[in-house]
N, C-alpha and C. Protein backbone atom coordinates (compact mmCIF):
# COMPACT_ATOMS: atom_id res chain seq x y z
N UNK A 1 -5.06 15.22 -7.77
CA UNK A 1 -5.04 14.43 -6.56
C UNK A 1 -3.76 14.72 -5.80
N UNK A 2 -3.79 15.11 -4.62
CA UNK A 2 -2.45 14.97 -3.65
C UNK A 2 -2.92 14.71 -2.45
N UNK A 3 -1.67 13.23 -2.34
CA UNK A 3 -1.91 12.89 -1.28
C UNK A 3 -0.76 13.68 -0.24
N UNK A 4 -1.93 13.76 0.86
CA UNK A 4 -1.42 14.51 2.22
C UNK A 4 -1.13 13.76 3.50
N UNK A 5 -1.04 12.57 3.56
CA UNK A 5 -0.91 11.87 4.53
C UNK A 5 -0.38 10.16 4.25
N UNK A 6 0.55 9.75 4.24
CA UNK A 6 0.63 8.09 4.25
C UNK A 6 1.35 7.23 5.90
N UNK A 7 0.35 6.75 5.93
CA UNK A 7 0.89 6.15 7.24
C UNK A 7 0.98 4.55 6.86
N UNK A 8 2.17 4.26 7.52
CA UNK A 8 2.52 2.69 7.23
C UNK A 8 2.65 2.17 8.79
N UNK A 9 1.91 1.08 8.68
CA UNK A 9 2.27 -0.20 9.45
C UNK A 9 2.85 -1.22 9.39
N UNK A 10 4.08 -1.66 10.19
CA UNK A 10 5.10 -2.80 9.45
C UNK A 10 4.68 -4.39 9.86
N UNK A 11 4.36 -5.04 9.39
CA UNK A 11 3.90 -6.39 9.66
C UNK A 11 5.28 -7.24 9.91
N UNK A 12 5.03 -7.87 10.98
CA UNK A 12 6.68 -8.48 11.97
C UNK A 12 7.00 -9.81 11.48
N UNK A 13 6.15 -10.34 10.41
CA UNK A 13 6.51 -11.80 9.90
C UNK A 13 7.32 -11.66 8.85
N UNK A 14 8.72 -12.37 9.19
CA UNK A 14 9.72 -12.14 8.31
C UNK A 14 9.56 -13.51 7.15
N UNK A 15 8.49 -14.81 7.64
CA UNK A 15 8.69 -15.79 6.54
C UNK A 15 7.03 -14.75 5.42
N UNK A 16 6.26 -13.85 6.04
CA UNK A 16 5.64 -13.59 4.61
C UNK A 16 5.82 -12.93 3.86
N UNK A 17 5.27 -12.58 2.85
CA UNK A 17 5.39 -11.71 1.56
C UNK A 17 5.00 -10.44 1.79
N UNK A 18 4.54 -10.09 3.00
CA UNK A 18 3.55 -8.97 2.89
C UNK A 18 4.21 -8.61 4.08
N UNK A 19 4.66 -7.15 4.39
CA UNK A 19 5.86 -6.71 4.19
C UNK A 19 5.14 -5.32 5.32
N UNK A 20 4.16 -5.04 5.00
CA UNK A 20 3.55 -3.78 5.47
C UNK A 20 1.96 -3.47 4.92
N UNK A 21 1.18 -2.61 5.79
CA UNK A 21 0.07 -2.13 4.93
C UNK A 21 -0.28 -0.66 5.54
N UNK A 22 -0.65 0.13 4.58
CA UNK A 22 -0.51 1.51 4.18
C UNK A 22 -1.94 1.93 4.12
N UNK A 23 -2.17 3.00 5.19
CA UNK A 23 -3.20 3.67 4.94
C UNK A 23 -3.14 5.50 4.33
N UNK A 24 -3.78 5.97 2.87
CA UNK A 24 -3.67 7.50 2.49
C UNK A 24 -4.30 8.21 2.86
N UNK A 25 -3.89 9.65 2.96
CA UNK A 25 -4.88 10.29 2.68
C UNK A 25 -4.83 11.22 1.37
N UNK A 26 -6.08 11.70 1.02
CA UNK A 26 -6.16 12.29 -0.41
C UNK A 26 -6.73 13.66 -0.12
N UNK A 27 -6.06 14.71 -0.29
CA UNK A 27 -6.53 15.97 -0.56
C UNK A 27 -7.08 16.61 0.75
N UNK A 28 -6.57 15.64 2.31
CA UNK A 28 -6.89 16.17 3.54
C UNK A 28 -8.10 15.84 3.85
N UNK A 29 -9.11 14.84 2.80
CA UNK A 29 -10.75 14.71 2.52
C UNK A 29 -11.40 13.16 2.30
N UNK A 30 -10.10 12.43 2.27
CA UNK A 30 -10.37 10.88 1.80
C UNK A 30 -9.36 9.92 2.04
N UNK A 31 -9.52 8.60 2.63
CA UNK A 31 -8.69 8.05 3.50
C UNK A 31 -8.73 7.06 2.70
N UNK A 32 -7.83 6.14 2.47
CA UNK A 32 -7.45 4.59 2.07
C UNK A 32 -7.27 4.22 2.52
N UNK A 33 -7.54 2.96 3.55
CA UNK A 33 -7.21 1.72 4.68
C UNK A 33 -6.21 0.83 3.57
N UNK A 34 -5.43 -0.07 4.40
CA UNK A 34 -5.80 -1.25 3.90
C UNK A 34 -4.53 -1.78 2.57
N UNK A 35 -3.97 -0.61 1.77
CA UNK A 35 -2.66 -1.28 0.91
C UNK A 35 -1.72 -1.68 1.30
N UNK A 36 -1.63 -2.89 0.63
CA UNK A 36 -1.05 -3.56 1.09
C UNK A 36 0.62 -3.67 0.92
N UNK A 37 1.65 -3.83 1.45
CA UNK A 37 2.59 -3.75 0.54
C UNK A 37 3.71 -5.25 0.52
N UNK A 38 3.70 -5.46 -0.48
CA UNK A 38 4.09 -6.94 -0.58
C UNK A 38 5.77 -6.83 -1.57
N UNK A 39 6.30 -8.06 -0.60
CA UNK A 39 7.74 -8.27 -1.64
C UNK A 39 7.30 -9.58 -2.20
N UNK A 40 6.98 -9.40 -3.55
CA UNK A 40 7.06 -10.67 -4.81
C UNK A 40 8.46 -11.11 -5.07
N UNK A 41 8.35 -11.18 -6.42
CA UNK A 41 9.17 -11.95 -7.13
C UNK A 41 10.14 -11.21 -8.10
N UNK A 42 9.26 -10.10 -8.45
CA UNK A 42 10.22 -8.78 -8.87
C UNK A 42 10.64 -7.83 -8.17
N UNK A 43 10.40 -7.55 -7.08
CA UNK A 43 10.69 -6.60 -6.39
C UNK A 43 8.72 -6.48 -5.75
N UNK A 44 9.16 -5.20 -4.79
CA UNK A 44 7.81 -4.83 -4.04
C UNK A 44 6.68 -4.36 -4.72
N UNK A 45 5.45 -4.27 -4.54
CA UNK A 45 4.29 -4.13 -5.32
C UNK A 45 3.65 -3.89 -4.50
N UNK A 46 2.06 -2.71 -4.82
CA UNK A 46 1.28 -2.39 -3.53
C UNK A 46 0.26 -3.62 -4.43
N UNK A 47 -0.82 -3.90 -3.29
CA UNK A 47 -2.39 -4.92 -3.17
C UNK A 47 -3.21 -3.73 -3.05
N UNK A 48 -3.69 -3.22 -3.91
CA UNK A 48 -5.41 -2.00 -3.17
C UNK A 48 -5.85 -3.06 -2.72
N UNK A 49 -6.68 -2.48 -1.22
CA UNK A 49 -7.87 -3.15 -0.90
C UNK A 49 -8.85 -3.51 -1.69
N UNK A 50 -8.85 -4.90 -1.08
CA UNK A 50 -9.90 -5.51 -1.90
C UNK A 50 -10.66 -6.11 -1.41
N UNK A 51 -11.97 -7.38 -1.60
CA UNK A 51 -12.96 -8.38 -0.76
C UNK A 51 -13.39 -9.03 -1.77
N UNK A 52 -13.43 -10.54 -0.97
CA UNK A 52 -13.65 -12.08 -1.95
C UNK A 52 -15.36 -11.53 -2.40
N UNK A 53 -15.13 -12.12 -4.02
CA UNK A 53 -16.11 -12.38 -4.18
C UNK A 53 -16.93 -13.33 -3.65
N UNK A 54 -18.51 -14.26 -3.94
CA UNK A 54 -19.23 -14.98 -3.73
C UNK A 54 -18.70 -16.25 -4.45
N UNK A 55 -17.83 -16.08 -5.41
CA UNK A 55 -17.39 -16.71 -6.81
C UNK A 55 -15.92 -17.49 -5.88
N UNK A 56 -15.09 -16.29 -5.12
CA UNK A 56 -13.83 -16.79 -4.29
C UNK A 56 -12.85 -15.99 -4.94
N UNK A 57 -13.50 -15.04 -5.84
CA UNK A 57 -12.23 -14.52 -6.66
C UNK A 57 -11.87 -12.81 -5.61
N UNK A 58 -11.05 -12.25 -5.66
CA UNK A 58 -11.32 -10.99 -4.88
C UNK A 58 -11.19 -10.05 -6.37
N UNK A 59 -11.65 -8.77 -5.81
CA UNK A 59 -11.98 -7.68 -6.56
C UNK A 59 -11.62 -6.75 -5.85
N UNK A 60 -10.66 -5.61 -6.38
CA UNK A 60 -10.30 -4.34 -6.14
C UNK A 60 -11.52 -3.56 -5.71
N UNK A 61 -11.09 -3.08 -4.04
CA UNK A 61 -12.60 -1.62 -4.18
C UNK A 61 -12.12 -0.55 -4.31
N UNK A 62 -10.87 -0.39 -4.28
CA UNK A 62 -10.50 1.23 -4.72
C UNK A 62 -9.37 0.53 -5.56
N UNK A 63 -8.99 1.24 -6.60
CA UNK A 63 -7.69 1.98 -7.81
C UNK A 63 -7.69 2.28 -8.27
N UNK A 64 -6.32 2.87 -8.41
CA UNK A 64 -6.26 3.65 -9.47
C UNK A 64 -6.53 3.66 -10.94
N UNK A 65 -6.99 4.43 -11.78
CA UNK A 65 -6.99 4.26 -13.33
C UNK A 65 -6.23 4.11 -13.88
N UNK A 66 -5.45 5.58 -13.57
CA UNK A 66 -4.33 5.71 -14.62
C UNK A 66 -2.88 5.22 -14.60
N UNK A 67 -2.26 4.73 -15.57
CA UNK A 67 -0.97 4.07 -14.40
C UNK A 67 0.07 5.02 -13.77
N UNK A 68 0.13 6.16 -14.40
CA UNK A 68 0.71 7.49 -14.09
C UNK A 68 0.29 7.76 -12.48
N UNK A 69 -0.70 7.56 -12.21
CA UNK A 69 -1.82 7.54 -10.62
C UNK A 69 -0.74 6.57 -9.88
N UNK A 70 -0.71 5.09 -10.73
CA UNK A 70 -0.56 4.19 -9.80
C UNK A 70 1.25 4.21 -9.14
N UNK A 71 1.73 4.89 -10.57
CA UNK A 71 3.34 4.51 -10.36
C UNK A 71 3.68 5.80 -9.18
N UNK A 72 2.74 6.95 -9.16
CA UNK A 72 3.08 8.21 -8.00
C UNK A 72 2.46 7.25 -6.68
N UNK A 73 1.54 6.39 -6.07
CA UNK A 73 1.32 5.77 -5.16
C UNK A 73 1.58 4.68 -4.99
N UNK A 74 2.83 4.12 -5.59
CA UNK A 74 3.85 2.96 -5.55
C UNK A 74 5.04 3.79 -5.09
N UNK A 75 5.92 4.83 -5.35
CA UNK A 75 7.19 5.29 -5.10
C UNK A 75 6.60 6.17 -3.66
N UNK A 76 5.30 6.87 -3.84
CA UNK A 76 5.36 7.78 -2.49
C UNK A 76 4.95 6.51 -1.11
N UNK A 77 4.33 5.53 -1.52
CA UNK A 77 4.14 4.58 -0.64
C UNK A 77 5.09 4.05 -0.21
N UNK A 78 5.70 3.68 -1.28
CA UNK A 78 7.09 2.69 -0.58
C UNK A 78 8.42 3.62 -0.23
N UNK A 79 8.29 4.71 -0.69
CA UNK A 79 9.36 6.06 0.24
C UNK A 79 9.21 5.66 1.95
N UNK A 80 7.40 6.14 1.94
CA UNK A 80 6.97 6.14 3.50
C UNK A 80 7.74 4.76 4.15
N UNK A 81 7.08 3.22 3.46
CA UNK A 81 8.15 2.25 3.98
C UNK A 81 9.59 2.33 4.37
N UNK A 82 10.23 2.84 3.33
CA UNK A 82 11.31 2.65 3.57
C UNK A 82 11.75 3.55 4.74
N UNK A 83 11.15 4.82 4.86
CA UNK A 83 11.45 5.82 6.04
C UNK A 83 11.07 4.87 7.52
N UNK A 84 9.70 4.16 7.56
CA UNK A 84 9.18 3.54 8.59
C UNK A 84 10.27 2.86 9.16
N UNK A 85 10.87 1.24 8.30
CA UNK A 85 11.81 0.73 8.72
C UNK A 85 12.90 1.40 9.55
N UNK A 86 13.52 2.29 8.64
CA UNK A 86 14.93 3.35 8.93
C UNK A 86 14.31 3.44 10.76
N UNK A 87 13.01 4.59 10.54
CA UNK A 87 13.04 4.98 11.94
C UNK A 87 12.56 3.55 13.15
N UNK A 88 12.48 2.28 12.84
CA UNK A 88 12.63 1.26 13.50
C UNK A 88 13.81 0.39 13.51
N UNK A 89 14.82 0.40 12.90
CA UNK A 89 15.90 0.52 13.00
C UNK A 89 17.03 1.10 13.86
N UNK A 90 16.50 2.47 14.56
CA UNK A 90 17.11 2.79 15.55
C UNK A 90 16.93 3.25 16.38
């Protein structure tokens, strides 16, 4: 898998948690809307898109398997963030 494209959008509410959301691309052939990127309680964490169940619970529609997958689209995601800010910054 290589991703070829991450584009971030910065969300302007400084009282929420959710920080930005990130759309990929994969291999020039497959797009991800929709991650989310959130500052918790430990530090930042991506949300895959997801949709409420019937139940109220939500469910992941895309992620990753492996965590090796997930920890390369946590650091290349939040690189892109951190570049986004920088170039809104000045």
């Amino acid at each position: 898998m290589n991703i070829t494209d991450i584009r971030v959008r910065i969300v302007n509410n400084s009282n929420d948690k959710l920080k930005a959301v990130a759309s990929i691309t994969i291999d020039d052939e497959l797009v991800v809307h929709d991650i989310k990127i959130i500052n918790g309680e430990k530090g930042y964490f991506l949300s895959m898109p997801s949709r409420k169940t019937s139940e109220g619970e939500f469910k992941d529609i895309v992620h990753p398997i492996k965590t090796q997958v997930r920890e390369e689209l946590k650091e290349k995601i939040l690189k892109a963030y951190e570049d986004a800010l920088a170039a809104n910054n000045q």
